[in-house]
PDB file of N, CA and C in Angstrom:
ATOM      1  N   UNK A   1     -38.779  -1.987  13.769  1.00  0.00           N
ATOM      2  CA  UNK A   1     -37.590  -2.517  14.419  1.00  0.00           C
ATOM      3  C   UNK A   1     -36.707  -3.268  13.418  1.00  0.00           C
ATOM      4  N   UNK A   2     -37.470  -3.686  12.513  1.00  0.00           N
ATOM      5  CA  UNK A   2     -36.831  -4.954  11.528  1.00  0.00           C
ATOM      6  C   UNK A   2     -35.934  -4.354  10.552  1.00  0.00           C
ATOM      7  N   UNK A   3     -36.301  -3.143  10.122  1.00  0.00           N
ATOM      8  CA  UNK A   3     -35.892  -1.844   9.638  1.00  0.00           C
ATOM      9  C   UNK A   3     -34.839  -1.530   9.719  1.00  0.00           C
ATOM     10  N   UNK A   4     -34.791  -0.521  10.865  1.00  0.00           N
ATOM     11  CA  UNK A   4     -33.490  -0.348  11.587  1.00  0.00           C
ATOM     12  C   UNK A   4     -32.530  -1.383  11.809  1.00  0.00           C
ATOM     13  N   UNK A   5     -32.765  -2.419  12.295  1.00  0.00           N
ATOM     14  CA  UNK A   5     -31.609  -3.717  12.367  1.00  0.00           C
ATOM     15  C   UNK A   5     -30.953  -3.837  10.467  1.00  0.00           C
ATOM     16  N   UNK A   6     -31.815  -3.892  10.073  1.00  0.00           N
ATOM     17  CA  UNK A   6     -31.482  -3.905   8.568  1.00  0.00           C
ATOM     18  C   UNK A   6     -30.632  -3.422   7.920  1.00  0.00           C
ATOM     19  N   UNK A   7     -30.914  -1.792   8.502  1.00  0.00           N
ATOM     20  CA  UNK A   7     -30.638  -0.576   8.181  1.00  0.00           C
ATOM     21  C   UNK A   7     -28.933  -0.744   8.646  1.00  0.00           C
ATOM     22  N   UNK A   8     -29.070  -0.575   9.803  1.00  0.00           N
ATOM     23  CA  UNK A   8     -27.629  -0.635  11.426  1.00  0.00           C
ATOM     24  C   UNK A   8     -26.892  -1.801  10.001  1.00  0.00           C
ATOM     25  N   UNK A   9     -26.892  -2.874  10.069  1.00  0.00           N
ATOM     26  CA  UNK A   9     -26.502  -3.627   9.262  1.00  0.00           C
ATOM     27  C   UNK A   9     -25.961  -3.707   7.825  1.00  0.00           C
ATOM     28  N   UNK A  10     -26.606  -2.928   7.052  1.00  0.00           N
ATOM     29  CA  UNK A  10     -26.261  -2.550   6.019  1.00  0.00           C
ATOM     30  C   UNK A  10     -25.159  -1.426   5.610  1.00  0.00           C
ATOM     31  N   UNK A  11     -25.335  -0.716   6.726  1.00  0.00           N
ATOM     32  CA  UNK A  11     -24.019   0.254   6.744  1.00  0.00           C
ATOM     33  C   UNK A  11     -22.816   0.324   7.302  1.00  0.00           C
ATOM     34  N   UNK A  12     -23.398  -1.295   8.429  1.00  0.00           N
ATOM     35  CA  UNK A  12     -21.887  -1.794   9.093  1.00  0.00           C
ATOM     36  C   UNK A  12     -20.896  -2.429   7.826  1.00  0.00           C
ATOM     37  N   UNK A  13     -21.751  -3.433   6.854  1.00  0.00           N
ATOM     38  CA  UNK A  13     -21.366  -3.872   5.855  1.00  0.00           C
ATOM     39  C   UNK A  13     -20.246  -3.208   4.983  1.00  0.00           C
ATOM     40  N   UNK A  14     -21.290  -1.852   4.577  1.00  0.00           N
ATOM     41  CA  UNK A  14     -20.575  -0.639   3.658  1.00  0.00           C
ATOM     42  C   UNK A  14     -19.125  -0.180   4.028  1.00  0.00           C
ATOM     43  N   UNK A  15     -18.963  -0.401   5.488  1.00  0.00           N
ATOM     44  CA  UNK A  15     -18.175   0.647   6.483  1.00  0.00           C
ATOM     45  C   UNK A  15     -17.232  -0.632   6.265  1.00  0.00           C
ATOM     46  N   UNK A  16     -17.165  -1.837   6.348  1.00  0.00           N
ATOM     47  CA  UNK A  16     -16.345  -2.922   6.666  1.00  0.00           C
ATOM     48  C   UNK A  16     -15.524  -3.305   4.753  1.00  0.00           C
ATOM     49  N   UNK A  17     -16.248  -2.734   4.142  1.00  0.00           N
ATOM     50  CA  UNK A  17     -15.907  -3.103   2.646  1.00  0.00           C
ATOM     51  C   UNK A  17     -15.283  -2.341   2.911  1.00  0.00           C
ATOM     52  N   UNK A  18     -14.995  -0.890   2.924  1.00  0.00           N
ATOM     53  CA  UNK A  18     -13.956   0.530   2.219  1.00  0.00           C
ATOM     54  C   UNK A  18     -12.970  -0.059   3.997  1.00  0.00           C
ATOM     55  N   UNK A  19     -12.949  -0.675   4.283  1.00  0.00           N
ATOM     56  CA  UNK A  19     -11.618  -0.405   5.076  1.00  0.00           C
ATOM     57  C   UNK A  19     -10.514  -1.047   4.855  1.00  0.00           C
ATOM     58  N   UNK A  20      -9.773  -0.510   5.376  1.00  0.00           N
ATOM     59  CA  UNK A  20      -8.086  -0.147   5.100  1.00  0.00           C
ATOM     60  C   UNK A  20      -7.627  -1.719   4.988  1.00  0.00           C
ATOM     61  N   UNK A  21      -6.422  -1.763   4.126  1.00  0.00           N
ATOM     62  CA  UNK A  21      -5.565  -3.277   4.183  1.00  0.00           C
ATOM     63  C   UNK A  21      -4.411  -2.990   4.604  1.00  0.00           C
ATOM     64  N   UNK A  22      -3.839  -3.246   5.663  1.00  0.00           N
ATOM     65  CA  UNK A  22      -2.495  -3.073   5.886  1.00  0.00           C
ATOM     66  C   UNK A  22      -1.414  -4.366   5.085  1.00  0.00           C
ATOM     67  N   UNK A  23      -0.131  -4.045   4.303  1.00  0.00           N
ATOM     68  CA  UNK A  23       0.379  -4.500   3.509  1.00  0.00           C
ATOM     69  C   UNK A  23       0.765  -5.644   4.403  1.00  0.00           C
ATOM     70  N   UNK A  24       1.347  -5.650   5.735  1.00  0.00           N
ATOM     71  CA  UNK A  24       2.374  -6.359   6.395  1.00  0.00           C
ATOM     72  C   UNK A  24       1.452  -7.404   7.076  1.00  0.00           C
ATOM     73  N   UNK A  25      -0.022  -7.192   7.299  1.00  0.00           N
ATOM     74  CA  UNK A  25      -1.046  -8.143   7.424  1.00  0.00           C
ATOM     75  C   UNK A  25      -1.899  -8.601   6.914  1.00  0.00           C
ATOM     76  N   UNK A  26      -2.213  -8.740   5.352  1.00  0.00           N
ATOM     77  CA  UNK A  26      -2.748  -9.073   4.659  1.00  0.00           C
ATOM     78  C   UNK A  26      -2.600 -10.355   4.236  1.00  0.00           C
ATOM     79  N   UNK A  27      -3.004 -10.848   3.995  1.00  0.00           N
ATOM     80  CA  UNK A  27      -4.034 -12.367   3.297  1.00  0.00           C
ATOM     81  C   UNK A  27      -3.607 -12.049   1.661  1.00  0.00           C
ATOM     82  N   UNK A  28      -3.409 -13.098   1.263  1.00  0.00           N
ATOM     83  CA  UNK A  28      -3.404 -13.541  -0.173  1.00  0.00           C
ATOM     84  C   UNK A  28      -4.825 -12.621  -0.857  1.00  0.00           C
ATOM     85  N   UNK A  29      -5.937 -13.299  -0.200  1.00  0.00           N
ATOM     86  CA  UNK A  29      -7.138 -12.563  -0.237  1.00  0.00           C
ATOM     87  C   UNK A  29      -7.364 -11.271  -0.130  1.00  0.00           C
ATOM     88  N   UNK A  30      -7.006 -10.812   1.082  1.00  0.00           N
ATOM     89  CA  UNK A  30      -6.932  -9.112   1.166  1.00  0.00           C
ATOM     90  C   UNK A  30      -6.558  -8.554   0.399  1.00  0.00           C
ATOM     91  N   UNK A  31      -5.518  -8.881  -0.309  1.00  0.00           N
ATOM     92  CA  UNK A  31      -4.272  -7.887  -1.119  1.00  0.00           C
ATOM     93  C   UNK A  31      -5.000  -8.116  -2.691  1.00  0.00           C
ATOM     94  N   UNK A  32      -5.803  -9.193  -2.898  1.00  0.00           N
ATOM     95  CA  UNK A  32      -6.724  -9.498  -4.178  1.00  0.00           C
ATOM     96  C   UNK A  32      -7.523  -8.508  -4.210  1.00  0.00           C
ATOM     97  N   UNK A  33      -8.281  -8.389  -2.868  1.00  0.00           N
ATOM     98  CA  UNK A  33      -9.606  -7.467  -2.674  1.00  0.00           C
ATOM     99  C   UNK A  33      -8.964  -6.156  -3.206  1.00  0.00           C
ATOM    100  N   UNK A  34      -8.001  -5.938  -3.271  1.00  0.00           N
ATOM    101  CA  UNK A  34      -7.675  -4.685  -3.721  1.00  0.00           C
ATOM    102  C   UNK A  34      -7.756  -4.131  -5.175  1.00  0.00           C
ATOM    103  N   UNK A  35      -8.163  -3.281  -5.906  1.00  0.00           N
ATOM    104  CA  UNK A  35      -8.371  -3.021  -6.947  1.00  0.00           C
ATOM    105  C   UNK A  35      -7.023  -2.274  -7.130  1.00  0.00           C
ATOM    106  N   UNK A  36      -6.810  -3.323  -8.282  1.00  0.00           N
ATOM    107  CA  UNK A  36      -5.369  -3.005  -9.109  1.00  0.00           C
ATOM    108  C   UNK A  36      -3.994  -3.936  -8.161  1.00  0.00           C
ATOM    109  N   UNK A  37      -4.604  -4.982  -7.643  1.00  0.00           N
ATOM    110  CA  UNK A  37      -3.791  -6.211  -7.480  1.00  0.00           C
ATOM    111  C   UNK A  37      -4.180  -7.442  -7.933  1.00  0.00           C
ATOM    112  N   UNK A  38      -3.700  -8.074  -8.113  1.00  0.00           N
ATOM    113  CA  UNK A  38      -4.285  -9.235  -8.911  1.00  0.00           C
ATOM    114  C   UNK A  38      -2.763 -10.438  -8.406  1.00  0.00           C
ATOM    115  N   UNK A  39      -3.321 -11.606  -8.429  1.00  0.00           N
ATOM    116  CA  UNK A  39      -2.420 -12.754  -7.979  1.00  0.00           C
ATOM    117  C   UNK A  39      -1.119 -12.764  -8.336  1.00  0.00           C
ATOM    118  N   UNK A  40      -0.481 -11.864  -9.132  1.00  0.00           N
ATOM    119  CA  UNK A  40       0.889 -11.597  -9.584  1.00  0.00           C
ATOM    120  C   UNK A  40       1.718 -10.929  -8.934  1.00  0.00           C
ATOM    121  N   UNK A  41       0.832  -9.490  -8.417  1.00  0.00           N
ATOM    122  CA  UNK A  41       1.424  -8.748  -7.595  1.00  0.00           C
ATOM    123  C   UNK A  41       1.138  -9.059  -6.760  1.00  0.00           C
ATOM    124  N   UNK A  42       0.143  -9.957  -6.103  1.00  0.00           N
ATOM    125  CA  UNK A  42       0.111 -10.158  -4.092  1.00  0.00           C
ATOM    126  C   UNK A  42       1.284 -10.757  -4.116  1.00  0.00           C
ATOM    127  N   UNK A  43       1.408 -12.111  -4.873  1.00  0.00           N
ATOM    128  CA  UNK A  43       2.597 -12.981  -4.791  1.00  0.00           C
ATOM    129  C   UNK A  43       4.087 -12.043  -4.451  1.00  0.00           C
ATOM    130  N   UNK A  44       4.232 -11.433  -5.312  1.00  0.00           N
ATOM    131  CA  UNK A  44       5.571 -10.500  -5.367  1.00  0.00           C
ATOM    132  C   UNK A  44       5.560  -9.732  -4.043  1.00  0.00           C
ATOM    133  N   UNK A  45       4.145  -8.987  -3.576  1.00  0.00           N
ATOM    134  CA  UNK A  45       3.965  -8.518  -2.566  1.00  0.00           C
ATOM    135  C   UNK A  45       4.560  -9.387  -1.084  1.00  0.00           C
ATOM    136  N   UNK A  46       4.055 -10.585  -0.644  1.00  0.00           N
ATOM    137  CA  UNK A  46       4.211 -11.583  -0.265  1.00  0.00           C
ATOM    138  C   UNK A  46       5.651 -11.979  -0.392  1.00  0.00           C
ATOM    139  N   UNK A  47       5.864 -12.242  -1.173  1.00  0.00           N
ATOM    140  CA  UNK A  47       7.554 -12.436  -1.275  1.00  0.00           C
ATOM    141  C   UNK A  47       8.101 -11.739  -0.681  1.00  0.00           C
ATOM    142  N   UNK A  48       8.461 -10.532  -0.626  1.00  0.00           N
ATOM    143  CA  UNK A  48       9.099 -10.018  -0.727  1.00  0.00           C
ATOM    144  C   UNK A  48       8.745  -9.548   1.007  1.00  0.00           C
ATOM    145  N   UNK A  49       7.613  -9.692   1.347  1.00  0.00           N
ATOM    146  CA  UNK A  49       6.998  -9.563   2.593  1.00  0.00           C
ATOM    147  C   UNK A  49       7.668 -10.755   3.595  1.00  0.00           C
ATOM    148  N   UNK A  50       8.303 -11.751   3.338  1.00  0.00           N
ATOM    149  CA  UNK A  50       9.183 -13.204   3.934  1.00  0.00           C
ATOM    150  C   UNK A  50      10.355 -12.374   4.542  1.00  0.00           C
ATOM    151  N   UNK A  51      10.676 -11.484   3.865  1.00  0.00           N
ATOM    152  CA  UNK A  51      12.113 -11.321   3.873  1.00  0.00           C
ATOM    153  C   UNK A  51      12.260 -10.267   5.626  1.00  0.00           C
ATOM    154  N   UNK A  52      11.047  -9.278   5.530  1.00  0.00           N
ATOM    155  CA  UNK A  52      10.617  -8.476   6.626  1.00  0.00           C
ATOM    156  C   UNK A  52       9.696  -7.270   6.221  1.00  0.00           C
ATOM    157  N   UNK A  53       9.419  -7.038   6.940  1.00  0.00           N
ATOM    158  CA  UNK A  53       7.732  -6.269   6.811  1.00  0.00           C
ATOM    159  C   UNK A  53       8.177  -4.713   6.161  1.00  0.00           C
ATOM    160  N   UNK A  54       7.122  -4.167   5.130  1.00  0.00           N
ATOM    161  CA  UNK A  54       7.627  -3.208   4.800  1.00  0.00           C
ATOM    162  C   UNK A  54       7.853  -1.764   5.801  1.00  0.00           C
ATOM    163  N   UNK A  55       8.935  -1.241   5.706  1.00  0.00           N
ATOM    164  CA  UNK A  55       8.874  -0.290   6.972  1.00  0.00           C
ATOM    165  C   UNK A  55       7.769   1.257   6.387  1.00  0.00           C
ATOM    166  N   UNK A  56       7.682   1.622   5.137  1.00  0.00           N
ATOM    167  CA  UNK A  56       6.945   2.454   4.828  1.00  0.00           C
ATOM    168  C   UNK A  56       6.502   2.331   3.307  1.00  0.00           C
ATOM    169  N   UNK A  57       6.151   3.421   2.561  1.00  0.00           N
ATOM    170  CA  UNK A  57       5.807   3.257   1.070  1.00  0.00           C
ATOM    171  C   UNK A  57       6.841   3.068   0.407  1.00  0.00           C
ATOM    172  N   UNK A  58       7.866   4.144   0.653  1.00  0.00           N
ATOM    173  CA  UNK A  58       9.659   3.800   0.343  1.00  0.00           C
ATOM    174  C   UNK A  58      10.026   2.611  -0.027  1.00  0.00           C
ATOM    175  N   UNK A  59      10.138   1.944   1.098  1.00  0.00           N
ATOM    176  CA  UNK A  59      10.377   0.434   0.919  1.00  0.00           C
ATOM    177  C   UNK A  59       9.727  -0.463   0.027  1.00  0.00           C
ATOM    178  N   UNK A  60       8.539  -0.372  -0.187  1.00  0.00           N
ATOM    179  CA  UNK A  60       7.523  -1.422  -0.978  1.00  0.00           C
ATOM    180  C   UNK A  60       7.711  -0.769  -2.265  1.00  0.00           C
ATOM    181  N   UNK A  61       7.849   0.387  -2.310  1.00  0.00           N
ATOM    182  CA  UNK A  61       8.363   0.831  -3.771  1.00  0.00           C
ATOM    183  C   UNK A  61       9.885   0.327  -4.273  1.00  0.00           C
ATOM    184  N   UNK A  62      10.354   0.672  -3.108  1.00  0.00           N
ATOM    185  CA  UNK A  62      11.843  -0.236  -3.882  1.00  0.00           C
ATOM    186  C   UNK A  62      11.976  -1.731  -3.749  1.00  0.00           C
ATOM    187  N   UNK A  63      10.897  -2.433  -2.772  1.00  0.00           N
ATOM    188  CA  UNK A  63      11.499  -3.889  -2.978  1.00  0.00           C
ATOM    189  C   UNK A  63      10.426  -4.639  -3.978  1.00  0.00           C
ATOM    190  N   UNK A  64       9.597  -3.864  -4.288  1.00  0.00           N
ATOM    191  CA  UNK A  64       8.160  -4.590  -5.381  1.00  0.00           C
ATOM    192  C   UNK A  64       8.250  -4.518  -6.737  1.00  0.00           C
ATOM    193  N   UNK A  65       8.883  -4.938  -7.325  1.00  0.00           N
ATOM    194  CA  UNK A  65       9.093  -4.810  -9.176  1.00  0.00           C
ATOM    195  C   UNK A  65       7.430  -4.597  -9.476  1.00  0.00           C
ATOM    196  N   UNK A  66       7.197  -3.347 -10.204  1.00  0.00           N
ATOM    197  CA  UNK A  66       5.900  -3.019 -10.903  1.00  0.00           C
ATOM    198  C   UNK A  66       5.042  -1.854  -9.964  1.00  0.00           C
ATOM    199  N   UNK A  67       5.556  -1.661  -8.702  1.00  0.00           N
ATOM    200  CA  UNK A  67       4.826  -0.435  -8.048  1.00  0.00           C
ATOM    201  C   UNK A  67       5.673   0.523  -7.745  1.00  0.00           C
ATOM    202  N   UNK A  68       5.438   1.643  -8.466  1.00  0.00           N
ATOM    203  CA  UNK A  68       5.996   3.257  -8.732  1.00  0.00           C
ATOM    204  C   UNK A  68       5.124   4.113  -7.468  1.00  0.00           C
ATOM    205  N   UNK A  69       5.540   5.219  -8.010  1.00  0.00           N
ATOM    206  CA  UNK A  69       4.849   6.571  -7.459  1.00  0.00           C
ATOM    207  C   UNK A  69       3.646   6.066  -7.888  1.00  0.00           C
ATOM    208  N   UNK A  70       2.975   6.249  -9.249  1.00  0.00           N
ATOM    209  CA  UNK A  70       1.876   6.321  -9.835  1.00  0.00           C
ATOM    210  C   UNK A  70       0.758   5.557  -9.134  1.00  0.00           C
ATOM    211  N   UNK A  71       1.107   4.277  -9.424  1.00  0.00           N
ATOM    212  CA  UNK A  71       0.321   2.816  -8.981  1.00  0.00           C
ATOM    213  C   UNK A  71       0.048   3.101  -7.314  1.00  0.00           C
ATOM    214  N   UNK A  72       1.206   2.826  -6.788  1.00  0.00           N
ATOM    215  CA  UNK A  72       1.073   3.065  -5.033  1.00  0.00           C
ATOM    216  C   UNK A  72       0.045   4.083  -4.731  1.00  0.00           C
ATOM    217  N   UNK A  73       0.006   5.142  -5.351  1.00  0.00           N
ATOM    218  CA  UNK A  73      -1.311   6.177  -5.518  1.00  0.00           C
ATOM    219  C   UNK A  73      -2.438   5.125  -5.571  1.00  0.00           C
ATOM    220  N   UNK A  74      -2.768   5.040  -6.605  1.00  0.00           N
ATOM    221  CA  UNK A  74      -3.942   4.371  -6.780  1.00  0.00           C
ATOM    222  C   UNK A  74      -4.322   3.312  -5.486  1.00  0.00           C
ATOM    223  N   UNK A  75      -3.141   2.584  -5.711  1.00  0.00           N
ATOM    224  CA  UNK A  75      -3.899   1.750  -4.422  1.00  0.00           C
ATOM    225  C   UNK A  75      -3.809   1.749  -3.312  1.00  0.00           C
ATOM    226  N   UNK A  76      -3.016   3.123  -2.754  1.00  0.00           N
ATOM    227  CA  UNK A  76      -3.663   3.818  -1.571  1.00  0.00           C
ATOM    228  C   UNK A  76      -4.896   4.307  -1.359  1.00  0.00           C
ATOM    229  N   UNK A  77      -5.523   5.118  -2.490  1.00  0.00           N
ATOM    230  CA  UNK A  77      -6.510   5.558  -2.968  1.00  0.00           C
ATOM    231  C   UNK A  77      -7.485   4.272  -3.008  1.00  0.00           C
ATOM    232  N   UNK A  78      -7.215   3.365  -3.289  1.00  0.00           N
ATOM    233  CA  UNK A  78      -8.455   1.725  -3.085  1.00  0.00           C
ATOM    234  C   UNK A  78      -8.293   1.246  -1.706  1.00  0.00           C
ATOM    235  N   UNK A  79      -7.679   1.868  -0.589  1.00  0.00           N
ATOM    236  CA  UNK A  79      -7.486   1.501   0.617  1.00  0.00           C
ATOM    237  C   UNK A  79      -6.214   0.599   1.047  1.00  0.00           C
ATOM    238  N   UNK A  80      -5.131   0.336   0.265  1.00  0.00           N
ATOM    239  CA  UNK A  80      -3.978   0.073   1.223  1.00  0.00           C
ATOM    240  C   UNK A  80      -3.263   0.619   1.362  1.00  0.00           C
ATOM    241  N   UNK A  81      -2.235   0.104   2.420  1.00  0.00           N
ATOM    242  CA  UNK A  81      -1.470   1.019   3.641  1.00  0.00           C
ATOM    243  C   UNK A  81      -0.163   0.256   3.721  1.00  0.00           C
ATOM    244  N   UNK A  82       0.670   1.038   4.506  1.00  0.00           N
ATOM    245  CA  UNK A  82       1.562   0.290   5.160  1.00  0.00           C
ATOM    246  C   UNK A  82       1.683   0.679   6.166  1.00  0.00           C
ATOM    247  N   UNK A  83       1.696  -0.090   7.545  1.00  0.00           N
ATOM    248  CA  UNK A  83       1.753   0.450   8.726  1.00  0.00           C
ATOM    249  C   UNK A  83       0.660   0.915   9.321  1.00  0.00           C
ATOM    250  N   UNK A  84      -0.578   1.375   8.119  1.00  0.00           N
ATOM    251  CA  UNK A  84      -1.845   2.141   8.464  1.00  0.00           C
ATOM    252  C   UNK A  84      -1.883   3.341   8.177  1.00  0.00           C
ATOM    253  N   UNK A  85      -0.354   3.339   7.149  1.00  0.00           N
ATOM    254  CA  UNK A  85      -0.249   5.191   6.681  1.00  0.00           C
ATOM    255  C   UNK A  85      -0.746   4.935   5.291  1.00  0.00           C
ATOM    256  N   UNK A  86      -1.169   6.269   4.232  1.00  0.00           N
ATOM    257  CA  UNK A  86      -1.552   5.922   3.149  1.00  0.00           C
ATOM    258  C   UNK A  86      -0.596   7.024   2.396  1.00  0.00           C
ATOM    259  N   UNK A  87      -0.211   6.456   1.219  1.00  0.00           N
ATOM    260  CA  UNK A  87       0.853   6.761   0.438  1.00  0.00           C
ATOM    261  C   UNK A  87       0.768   8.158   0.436  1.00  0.00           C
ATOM    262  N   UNK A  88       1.375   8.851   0.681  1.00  0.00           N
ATOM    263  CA  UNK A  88       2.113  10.438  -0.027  1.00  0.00           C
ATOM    264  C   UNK A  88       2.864  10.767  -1.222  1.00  0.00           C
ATOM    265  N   UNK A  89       2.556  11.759  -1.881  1.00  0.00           N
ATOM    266  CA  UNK A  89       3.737  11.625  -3.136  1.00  0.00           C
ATOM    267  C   UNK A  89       5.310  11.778  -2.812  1.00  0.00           C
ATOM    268  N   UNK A  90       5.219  12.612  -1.575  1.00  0.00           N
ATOM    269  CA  UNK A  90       6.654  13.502  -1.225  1.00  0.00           C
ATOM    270  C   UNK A  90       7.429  11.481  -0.916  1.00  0.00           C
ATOM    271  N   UNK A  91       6.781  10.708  -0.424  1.00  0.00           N
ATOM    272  CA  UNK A  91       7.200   9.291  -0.054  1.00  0.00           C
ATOM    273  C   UNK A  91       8.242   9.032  -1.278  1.00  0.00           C
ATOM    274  N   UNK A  92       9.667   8.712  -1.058  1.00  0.00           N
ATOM    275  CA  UNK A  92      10.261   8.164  -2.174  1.00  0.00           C
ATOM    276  C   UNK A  92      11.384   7.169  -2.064  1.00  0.00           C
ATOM    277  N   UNK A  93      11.789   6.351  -2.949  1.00  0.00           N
ATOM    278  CA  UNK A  93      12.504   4.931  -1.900  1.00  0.00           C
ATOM    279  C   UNK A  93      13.429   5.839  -1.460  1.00  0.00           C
ATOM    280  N   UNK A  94      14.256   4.629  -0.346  1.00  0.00           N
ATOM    281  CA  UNK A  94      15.526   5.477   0.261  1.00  0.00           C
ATOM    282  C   UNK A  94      16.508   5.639  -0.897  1.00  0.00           C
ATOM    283  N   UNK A  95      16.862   4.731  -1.927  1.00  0.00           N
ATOM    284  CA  UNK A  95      17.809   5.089  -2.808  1.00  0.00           C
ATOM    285  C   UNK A  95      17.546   6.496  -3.404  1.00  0.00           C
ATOM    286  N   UNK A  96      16.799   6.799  -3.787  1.00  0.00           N
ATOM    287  CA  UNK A  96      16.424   7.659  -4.371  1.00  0.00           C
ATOM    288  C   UNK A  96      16.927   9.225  -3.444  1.00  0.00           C
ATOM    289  N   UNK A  97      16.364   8.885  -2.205  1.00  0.00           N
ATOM    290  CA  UNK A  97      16.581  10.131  -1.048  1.00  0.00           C
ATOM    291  C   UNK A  97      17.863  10.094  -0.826  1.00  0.00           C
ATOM    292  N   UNK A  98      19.006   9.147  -1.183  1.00  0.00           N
ATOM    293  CA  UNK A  98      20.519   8.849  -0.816  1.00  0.00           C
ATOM    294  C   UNK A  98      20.821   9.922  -1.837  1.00  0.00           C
ATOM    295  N   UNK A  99      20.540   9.865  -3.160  1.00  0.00           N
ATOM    296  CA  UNK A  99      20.895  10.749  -4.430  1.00  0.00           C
ATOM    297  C   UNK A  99      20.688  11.759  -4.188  1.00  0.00           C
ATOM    298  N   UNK A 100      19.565  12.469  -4.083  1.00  0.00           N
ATOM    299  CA  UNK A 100      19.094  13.607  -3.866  1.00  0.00           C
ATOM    300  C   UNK A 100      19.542  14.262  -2.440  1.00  0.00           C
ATOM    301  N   UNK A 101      19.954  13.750  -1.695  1.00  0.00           N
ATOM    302  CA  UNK A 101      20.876  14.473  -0.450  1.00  0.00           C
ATOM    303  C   UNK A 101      22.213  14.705  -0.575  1.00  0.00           C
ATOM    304  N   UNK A 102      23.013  13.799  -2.144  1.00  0.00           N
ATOM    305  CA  UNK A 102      24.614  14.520  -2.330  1.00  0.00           C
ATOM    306  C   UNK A 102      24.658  15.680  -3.085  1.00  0.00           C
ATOM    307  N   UNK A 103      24.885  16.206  -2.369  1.00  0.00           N
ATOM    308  CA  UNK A 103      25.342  17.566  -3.487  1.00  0.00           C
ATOM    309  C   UNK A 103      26.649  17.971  -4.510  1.00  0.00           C
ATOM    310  N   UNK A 104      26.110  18.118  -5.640  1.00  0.00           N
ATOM    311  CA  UNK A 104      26.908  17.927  -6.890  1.00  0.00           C
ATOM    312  C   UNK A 104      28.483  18.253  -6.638  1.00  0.00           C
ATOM    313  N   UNK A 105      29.309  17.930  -6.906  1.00  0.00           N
ATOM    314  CA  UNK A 105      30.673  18.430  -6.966  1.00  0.00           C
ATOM    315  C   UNK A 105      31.282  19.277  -7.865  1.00  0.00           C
ATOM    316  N   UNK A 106      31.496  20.112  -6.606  1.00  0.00           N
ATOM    317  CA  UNK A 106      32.161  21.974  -7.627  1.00  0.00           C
ATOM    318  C   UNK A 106      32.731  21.597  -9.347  1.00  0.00           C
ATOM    319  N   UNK A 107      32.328  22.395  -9.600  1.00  0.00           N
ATOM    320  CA  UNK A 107      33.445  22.260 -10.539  1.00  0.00           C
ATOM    321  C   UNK A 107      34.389  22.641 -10.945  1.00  0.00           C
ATOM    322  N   UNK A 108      35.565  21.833 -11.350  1.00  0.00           N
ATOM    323  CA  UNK A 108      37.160  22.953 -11.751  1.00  0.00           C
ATOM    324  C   UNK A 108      37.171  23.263 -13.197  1.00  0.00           C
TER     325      UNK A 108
END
């Protein structure tokens, strides 16, 4: 019996470590727990989190000095989120999607 309780326990543990951080509810702490954040970027994270909650990856990419395509990978890939979604590559700020929707002007 002692076993199994042990057991049940040990994998609730496992199951409670790999889960998800959502950006817009995270803890100073949470956003640490994350591999490949460190007190520089929660802060900035956080900051910038005062202003209003990130609406997707888009956003946290354009309002976070130091998180790209690349990085946001990764630490989707270490379990955070925004919203509870986890980063996509096709995800790109809105400035970026403003550019890429004008189409070039003819030329004379």
């Amino acid at each position: 019996m002692f076993k199994k309780f042990l057991a049940s326990s040990l994998a609730l543990l496992a199951a409670a470590s790999f889960a998800a951080v959502d950006i817009n509810k995270a803890t100073p702490a949470d956003l640490d727990s994350i591999k490949g954040i460190g007190p520089s970027t929660s802060t900035k994270i956080l900051d910038a989190r005062k202003t209003s909650p990130f609406k997707d990856w888009a956003d946290l990419i354009q309002r976070v000095p130091g998180i790209g395509d690349k990085r946001a990978a990764k630490l989707s890939s270490e379990g955070l989120t925004v919203n509870g979604d986890a980063f996509k590559p096709s995800d790109k700020p809105a400035a970026e999607k403003k550019a890429s929707d004008k189409k070039p002007a003819a030329a004379k």
